[in-house]
C-alpha atoms as a PDB file:
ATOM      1  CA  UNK A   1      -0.869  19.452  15.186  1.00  0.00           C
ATOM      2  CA  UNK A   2      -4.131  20.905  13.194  1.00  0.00           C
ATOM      3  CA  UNK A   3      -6.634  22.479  14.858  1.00  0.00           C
ATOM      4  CA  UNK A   4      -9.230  20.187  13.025  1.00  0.00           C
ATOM      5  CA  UNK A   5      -9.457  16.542  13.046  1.00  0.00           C
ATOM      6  CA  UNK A   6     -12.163  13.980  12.072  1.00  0.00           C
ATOM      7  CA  UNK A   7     -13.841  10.744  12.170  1.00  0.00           C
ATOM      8  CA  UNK A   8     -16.455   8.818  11.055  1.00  0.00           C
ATOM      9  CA  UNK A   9     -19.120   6.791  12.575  1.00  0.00           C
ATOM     10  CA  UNK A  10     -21.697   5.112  10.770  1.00  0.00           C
ATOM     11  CA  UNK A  11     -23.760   8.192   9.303  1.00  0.00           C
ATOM     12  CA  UNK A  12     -22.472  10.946  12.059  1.00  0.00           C
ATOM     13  CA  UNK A  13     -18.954  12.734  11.108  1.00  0.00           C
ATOM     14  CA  UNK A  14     -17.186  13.933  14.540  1.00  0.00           C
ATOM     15  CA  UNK A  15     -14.970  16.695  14.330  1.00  0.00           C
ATOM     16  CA  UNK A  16     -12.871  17.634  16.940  1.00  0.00           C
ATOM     17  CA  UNK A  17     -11.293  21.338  17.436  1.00  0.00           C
ATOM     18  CA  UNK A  18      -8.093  21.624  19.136  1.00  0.00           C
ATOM     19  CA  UNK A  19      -6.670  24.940  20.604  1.00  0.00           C
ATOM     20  CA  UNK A  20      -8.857  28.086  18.994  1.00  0.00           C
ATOM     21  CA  UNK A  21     -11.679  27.969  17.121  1.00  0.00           C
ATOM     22  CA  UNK A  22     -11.238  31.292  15.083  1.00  0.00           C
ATOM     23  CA  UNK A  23     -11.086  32.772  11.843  1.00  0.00           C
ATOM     24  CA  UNK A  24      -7.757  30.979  11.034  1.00  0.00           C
ATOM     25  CA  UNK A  25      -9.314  27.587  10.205  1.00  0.00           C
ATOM     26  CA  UNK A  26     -13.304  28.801   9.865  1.00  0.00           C
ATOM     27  CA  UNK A  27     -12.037  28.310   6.240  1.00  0.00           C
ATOM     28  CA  UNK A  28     -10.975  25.068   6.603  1.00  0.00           C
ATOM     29  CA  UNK A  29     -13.804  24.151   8.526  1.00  0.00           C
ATOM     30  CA  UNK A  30     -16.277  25.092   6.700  1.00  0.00           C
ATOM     31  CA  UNK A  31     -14.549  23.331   3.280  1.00  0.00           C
ATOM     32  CA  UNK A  32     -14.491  20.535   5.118  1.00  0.00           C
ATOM     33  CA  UNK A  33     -17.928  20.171   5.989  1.00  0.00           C
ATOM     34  CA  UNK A  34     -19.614  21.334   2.490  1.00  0.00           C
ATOM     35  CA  UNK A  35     -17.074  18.266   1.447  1.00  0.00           C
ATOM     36  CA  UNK A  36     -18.610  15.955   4.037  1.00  0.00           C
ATOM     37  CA  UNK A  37     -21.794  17.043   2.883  1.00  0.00           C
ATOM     38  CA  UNK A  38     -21.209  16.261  -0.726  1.00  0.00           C
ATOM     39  CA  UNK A  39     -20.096  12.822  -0.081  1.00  0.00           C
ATOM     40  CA  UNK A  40     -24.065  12.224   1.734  1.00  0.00           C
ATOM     41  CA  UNK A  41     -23.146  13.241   5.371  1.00  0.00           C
ATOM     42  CA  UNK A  42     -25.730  15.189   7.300  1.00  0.00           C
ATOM     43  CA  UNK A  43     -25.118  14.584  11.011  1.00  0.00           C
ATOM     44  CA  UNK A  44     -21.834  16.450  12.600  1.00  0.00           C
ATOM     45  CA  UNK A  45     -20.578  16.431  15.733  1.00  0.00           C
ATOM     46  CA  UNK A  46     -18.645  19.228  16.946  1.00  0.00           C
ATOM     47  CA  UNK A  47     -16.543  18.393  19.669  1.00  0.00           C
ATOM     48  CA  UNK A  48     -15.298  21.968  21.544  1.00  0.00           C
ATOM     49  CA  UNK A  49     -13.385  19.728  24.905  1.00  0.00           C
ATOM     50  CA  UNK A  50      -9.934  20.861  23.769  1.00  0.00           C
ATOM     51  CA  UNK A  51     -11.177  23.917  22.247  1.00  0.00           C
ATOM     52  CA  UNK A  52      -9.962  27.086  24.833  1.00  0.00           C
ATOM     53  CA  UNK A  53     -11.963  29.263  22.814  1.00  0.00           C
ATOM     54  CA  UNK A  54     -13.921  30.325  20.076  1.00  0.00           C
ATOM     55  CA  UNK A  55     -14.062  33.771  18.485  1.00  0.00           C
ATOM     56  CA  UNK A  56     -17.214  35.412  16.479  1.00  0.00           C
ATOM     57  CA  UNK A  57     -15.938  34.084  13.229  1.00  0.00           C
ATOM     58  CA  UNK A  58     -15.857  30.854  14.075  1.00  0.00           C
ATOM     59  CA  UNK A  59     -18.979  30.918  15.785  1.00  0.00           C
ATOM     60  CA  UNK A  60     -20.557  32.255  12.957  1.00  0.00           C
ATOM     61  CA  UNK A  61     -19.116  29.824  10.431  1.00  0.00           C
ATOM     62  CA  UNK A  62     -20.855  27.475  12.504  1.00  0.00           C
ATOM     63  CA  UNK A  63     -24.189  29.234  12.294  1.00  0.00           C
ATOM     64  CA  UNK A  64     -23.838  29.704   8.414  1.00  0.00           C
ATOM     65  CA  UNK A  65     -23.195  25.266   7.914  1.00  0.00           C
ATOM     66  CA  UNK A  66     -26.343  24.769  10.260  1.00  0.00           C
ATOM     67  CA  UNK A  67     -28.045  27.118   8.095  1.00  0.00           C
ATOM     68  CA  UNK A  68     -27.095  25.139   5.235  1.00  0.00           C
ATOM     69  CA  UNK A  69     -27.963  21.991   7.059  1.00  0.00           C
ATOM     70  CA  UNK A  70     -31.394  22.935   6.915  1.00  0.00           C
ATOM     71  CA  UNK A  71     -31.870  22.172   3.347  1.00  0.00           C
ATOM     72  CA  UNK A  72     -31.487  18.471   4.186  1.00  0.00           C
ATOM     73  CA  UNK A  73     -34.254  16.194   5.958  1.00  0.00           C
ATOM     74  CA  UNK A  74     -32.919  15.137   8.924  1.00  0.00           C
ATOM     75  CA  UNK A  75     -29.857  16.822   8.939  1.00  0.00           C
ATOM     76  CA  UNK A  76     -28.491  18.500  11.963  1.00  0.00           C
ATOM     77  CA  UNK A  77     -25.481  19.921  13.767  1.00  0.00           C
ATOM     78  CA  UNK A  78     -24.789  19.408  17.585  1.00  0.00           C
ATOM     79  CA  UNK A  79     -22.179  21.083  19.625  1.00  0.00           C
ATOM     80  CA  UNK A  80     -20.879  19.322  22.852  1.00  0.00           C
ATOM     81  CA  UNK A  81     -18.270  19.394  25.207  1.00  0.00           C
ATOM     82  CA  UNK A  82     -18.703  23.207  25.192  1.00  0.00           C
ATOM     83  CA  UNK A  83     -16.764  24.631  28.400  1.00  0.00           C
ATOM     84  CA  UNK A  84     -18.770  26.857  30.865  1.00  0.00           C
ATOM     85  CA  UNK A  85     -16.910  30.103  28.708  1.00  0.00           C
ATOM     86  CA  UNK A  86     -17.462  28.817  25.541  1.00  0.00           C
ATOM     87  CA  UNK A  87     -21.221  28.261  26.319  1.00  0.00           C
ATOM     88  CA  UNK A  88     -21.883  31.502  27.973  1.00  0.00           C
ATOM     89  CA  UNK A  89     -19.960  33.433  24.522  1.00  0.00           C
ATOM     90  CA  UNK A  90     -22.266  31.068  22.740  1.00  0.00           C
ATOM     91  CA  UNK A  91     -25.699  31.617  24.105  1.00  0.00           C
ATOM     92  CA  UNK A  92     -24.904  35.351  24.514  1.00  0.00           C
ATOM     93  CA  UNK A  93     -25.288  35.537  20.594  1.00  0.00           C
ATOM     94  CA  UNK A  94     -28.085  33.097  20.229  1.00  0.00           C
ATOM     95  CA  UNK A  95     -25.979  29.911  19.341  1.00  0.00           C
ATOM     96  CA  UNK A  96     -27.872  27.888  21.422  1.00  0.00           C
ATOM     97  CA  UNK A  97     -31.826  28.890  19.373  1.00  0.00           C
ATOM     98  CA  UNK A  98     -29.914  27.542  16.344  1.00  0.00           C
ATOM     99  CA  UNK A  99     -28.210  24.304  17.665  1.00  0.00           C
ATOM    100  CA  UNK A 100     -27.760  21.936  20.941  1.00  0.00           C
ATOM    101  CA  UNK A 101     -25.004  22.617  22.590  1.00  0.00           C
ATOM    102  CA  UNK A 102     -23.770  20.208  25.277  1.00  0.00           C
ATOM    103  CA  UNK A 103     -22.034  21.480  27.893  1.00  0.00           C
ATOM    104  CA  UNK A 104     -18.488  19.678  29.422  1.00  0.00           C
ATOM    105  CA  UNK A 105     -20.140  18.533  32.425  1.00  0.00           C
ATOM    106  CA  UNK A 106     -22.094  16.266  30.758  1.00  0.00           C
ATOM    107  CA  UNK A 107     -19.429  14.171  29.698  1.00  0.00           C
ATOM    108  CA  UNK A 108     -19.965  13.279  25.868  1.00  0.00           C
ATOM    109  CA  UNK A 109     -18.302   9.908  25.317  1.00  0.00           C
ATOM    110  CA  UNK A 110     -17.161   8.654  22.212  1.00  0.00           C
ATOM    111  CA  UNK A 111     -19.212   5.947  20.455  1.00  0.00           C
ATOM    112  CA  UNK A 112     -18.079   2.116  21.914  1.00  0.00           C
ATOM    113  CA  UNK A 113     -16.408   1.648  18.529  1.00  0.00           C
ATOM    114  CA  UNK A 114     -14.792   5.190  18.216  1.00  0.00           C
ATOM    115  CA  UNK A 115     -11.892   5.676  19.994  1.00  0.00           C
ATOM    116  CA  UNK A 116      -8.940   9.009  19.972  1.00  0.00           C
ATOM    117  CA  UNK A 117      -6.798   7.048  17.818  1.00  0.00           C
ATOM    118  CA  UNK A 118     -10.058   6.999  14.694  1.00  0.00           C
ATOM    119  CA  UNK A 119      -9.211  10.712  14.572  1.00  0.00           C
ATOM    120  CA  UNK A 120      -7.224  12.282  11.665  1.00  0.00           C
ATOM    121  CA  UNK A 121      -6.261  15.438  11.046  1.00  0.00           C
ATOM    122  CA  UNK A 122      -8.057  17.596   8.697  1.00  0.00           C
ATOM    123  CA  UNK A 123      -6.012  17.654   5.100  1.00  0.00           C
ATOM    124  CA  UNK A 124      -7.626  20.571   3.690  1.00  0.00           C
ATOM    125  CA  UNK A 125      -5.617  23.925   3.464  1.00  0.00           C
ATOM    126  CA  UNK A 126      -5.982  26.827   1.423  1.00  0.00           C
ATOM    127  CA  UNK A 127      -3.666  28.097  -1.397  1.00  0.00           C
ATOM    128  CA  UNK A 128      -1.662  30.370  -0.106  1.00  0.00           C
ATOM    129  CA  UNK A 129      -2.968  32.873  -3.176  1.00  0.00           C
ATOM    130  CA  UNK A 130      -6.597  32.517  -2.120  1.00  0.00           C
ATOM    131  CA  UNK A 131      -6.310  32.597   1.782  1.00  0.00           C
ATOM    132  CA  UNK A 132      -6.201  36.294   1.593  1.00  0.00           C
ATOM    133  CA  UNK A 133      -9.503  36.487   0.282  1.00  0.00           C
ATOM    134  CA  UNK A 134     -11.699  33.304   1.612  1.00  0.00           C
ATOM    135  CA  UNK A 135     -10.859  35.111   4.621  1.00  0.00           C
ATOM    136  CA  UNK A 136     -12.242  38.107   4.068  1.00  0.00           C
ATOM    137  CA  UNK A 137     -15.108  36.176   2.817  1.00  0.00           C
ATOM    138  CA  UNK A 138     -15.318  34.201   6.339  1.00  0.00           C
ATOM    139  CA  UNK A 139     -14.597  37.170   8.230  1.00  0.00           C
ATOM    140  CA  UNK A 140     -18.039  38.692   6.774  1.00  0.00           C
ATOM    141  CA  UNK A 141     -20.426  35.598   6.057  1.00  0.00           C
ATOM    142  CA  UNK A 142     -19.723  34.201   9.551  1.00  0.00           C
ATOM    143  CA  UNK A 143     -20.642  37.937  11.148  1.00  0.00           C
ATOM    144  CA  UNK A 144     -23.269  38.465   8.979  1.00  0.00           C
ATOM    145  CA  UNK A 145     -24.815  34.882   9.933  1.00  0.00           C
ATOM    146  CA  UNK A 146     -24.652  36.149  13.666  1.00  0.00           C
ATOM    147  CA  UNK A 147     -26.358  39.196  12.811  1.00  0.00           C
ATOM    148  CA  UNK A 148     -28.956  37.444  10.860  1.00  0.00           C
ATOM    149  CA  UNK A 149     -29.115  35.279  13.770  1.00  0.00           C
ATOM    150  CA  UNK A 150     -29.751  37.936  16.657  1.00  0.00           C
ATOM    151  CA  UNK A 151     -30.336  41.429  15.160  1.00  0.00           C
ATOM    152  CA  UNK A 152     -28.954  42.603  18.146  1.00  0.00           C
ATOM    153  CA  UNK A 153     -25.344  41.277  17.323  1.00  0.00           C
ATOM    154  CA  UNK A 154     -25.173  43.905  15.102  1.00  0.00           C
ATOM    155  CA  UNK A 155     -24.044  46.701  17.243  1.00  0.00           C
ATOM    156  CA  UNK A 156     -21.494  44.349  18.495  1.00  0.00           C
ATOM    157  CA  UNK A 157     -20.313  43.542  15.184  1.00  0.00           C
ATOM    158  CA  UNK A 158     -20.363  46.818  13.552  1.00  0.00           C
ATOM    159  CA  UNK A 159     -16.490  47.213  13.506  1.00  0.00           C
ATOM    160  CA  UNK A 160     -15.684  43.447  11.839  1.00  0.00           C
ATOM    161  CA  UNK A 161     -17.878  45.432   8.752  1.00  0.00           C
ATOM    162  CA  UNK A 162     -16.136  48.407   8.373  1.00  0.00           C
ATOM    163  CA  UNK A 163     -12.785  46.754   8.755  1.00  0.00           C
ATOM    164  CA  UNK A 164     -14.019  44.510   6.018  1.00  0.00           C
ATOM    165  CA  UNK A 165     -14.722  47.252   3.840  1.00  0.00           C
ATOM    166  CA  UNK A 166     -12.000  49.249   4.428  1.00  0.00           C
ATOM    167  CA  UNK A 167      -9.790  46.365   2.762  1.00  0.00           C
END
Protein backbone atom coordinates (compact mmCIF):
# COMPACT_ATOMS: atom_id res chain seq x y z
CA UNK A 1 0.00 0.00 0.00
CA UNK A 2 1.16 3.85 -0.76
CA UNK A 3 1.54 6.08 1.76
CA UNK A 4 -0.66 8.64 -0.23
CA UNK A 5 -4.10 8.25 -1.40
CA UNK A 6 -6.83 10.65 -2.68
CA UNK A 7 -10.25 11.69 -3.38
CA UNK A 8 -12.33 14.15 -4.59
CA UNK A 9 -15.28 15.98 -3.39
CA UNK A 10 -16.92 18.61 -5.15
CA UNK A 11 -14.12 21.45 -5.09
CA UNK A 12 -12.07 19.99 -1.85
CA UNK A 13 -9.30 17.16 -2.76
CA UNK A 14 -8.78 14.82 0.49
CA UNK A 15 -5.64 13.22 0.83
CA UNK A 16 -5.03 10.72 3.18
CA UNK A 17 -1.38 9.71 4.60
CA UNK A 18 -0.85 6.28 5.69
CA UNK A 19 2.13 5.10 7.91
CA UNK A 20 5.00 8.11 7.88
CA UNK A 21 4.77 11.25 6.62
CA UNK A 22 8.55 11.88 5.79
CA UNK A 23 10.90 12.78 3.27
CA UNK A 24 10.27 9.51 1.31
CA UNK A 25 7.00 10.64 -0.32
CA UNK A 26 7.28 14.73 0.50
CA UNK A 27 8.19 14.34 -3.24
CA UNK A 28 5.33 12.70 -4.20
CA UNK A 29 3.25 14.78 -2.22
CA UNK A 30 4.07 17.74 -3.14
CA UNK A 31 3.85 16.65 -7.21
CA UNK A 32 0.73 15.68 -6.46
CA UNK A 33 -0.67 18.68 -5.16
CA UNK A 34 1.03 21.35 -7.69
CA UNK A 35 -0.91 18.68 -10.15
CA UNK A 36 -4.17 19.12 -8.26
CA UNK A 37 -3.57 22.63 -8.39
CA UNK A 38 -3.10 22.83 -12.09
CA UNK A 39 -6.22 21.04 -12.86
CA UNK A 40 -8.24 24.28 -10.67
CA UNK A 41 -8.15 22.67 -7.13
CA UNK A 42 -7.52 24.98 -4.22
CA UNK A 43 -9.02 23.38 -1.11
CA UNK A 44 -6.98 20.16 0.39
CA UNK A 45 -7.62 18.18 3.05
CA UNK A 46 -4.92 16.50 4.77
CA UNK A 47 -6.00 13.68 6.62
CA UNK A 48 -2.94 12.62 9.34
CA UNK A 49 -5.55 9.59 11.34
CA UNK A 50 -3.35 6.76 10.04
CA UNK A 51 -0.37 8.83 9.90
CA UNK A 52 2.10 7.55 13.14
CA UNK A 53 4.23 10.32 12.37
CA UNK A 54 5.56 13.05 10.56
CA UNK A 55 9.18 14.14 10.28
CA UNK A 56 10.54 17.92 9.55
CA UNK A 57 10.57 17.29 5.87
CA UNK A 58 7.35 16.47 5.54
CA UNK A 59 6.17 19.03 7.71
CA UNK A 60 7.86 21.46 5.84
CA UNK A 61 6.69 20.31 2.42
CA UNK A 62 3.49 21.07 3.86
CA UNK A 63 4.40 24.60 4.86
CA UNK A 64 6.05 25.30 1.37
CA UNK A 65 2.24 24.08 -0.71
CA UNK A 66 0.35 26.42 1.86
CA UNK A 67 2.76 28.97 0.97
CA UNK A 68 1.98 28.44 -2.52
CA UNK A 69 -1.67 28.30 -1.74
CA UNK A 70 -1.57 31.77 -0.93
CA UNK A 71 -1.34 32.98 -4.40
CA UNK A 72 -4.92 31.79 -4.94
CA UNK A 73 -8.21 33.62 -3.58
CA UNK A 74 -9.74 31.43 -1.44
CA UNK A 75 -7.46 28.79 -1.41
CA UNK A 76 -6.47 27.01 1.70
CA UNK A 77 -4.97 23.92 3.31
CA UNK A 78 -6.40 22.23 6.53
CA UNK A 79 -4.83 19.51 8.51
CA UNK A 80 -7.10 17.18 10.66
CA UNK A 81 -7.10 14.12 12.39
CA UNK A 82 -3.67 15.17 13.74
CA UNK A 83 -2.83 12.76 16.83
CA UNK A 84 -1.96 14.43 20.23
CA UNK A 85 2.12 13.72 18.99
CA UNK A 86 1.72 14.82 15.74
CA UNK A 87 0.09 18.13 16.95
CA UNK A 88 2.45 18.88 19.69
CA UNK A 89 5.71 18.22 16.81
CA UNK A 90 3.49 20.47 14.78
CA UNK A 91 2.79 23.50 16.85
CA UNK A 92 6.32 23.26 18.34
CA UNK A 93 7.55 24.63 14.86
CA UNK A 94 4.73 26.99 14.20
CA UNK A 95 2.54 24.67 11.92
CA UNK A 96 -0.39 25.63 13.50
CA UNK A 97 0.20 30.07 12.66
CA UNK A 98 0.29 28.78 9.07
CA UNK A 99 -2.69 26.29 8.88
CA UNK A 100 -5.74 24.66 11.03
CA UNK A 101 -4.94 21.73 12.28
CA UNK A 102 -7.67 19.49 13.72
CA UNK A 103 -6.84 17.39 16.25
CA UNK A 104 -8.12 13.33 16.41
CA UNK A 105 -10.45 13.97 19.10
CA UNK A 106 -12.53 15.88 17.15
CA UNK A 107 -13.53 13.25 14.98
CA UNK A 108 -13.36 14.56 11.24
CA UNK A 109 -15.93 12.56 9.29
CA UNK A 110 -15.91 12.03 5.79
CA UNK A 111 -18.39 13.97 3.62
CA UNK A 112 -22.10 11.90 3.47
CA UNK A 113 -21.15 11.06 -0.12
CA UNK A 114 -17.39 10.18 0.50
CA UNK A 115 -16.78 7.05 1.78
CA UNK A 116 -12.98 4.79 2.35
CA UNK A 117 -13.66 2.96 -0.69
CA UNK A 118 -13.57 6.84 -3.00
CA UNK A 119 -9.89 6.67 -2.01
CA UNK A 120 -7.11 5.75 -4.52
CA UNK A 121 -3.78 5.51 -4.20
CA UNK A 122 -1.52 8.16 -5.32
CA UNK A 123 0.07 7.11 -8.99
CA UNK A 124 2.81 9.48 -9.01
CA UNK A 125 6.45 8.18 -8.45
CA UNK A 126 9.66 9.51 -9.29
CA UNK A 127 12.20 8.21 -11.89
CA UNK A 128 14.41 6.35 -10.29
CA UNK A 129 17.32 8.77 -12.04
CA UNK A 130 15.82 11.91 -10.53
CA UNK A 131 14.82 10.69 -6.95
CA UNK A 132 18.32 11.24 -5.89
CA UNK A 133 18.11 14.75 -6.44
CA UNK A 134 14.25 15.99 -5.89
CA UNK A 135 15.24 14.74 -2.65
CA UNK A 136 17.85 16.69 -1.90
CA UNK A 137 15.75 19.42 -3.19
CA UNK A 138 12.84 18.42 -0.57
CA UNK A 139 15.21 17.76 2.05
CA UNK A 140 16.23 21.65 1.85
CA UNK A 141 13.01 23.60 0.57
CA UNK A 142 10.86 21.83 3.20
CA UNK A 143 13.64 22.93 6.10
CA UNK A 144 14.14 26.06 4.75
CA UNK A 145 10.17 26.71 4.70
CA UNK A 146 10.29 25.84 8.55
CA UNK A 147 12.96 28.18 9.10
CA UNK A 148 11.30 30.86 7.18
CA UNK A 149 8.40 29.93 9.16
CA UNK A 150 9.87 30.26 12.84
CA UNK A 151 13.40 31.77 12.74
CA UNK A 152 13.94 29.90 15.65
CA UNK A 153 13.81 26.44 13.79
CA UNK A 154 16.94 27.26 12.59
CA UNK A 155 19.17 26.12 15.31
CA UNK A 156 17.22 22.98 15.21
CA UNK A 157 17.72 22.54 11.67
CA UNK A 158 21.23 23.54 11.27
CA UNK A 159 22.52 19.92 10.66
CA UNK A 160 19.71 18.94 7.71
CA UNK A 161 21.93 22.12 5.92
CA UNK A 162 25.21 21.05 6.26
CA UNK A 163 24.36 17.48 5.45
CA UNK A 164 22.79 18.97 2.39
CA UNK A 165 25.80 20.63 1.43
CA UNK A 166 28.13 18.21 2.16
CA UNK A 167 26.46 16.04 -0.76
Amino acid sequence: MKPISIARFDQDIWIRITGRGNFKCSVAFKQLIIEMITKGYYHYIIDLRECGQLDSTFMGTMIGIAQRLRQYHQAWLRVVNVSPSNQETMENLGLDQFFLIQPLSLKEELPPDLNTSCFQESSISIPLAEEKVKLQEALVSAHQALVDLNKSNAEKFKNVFELCLQR
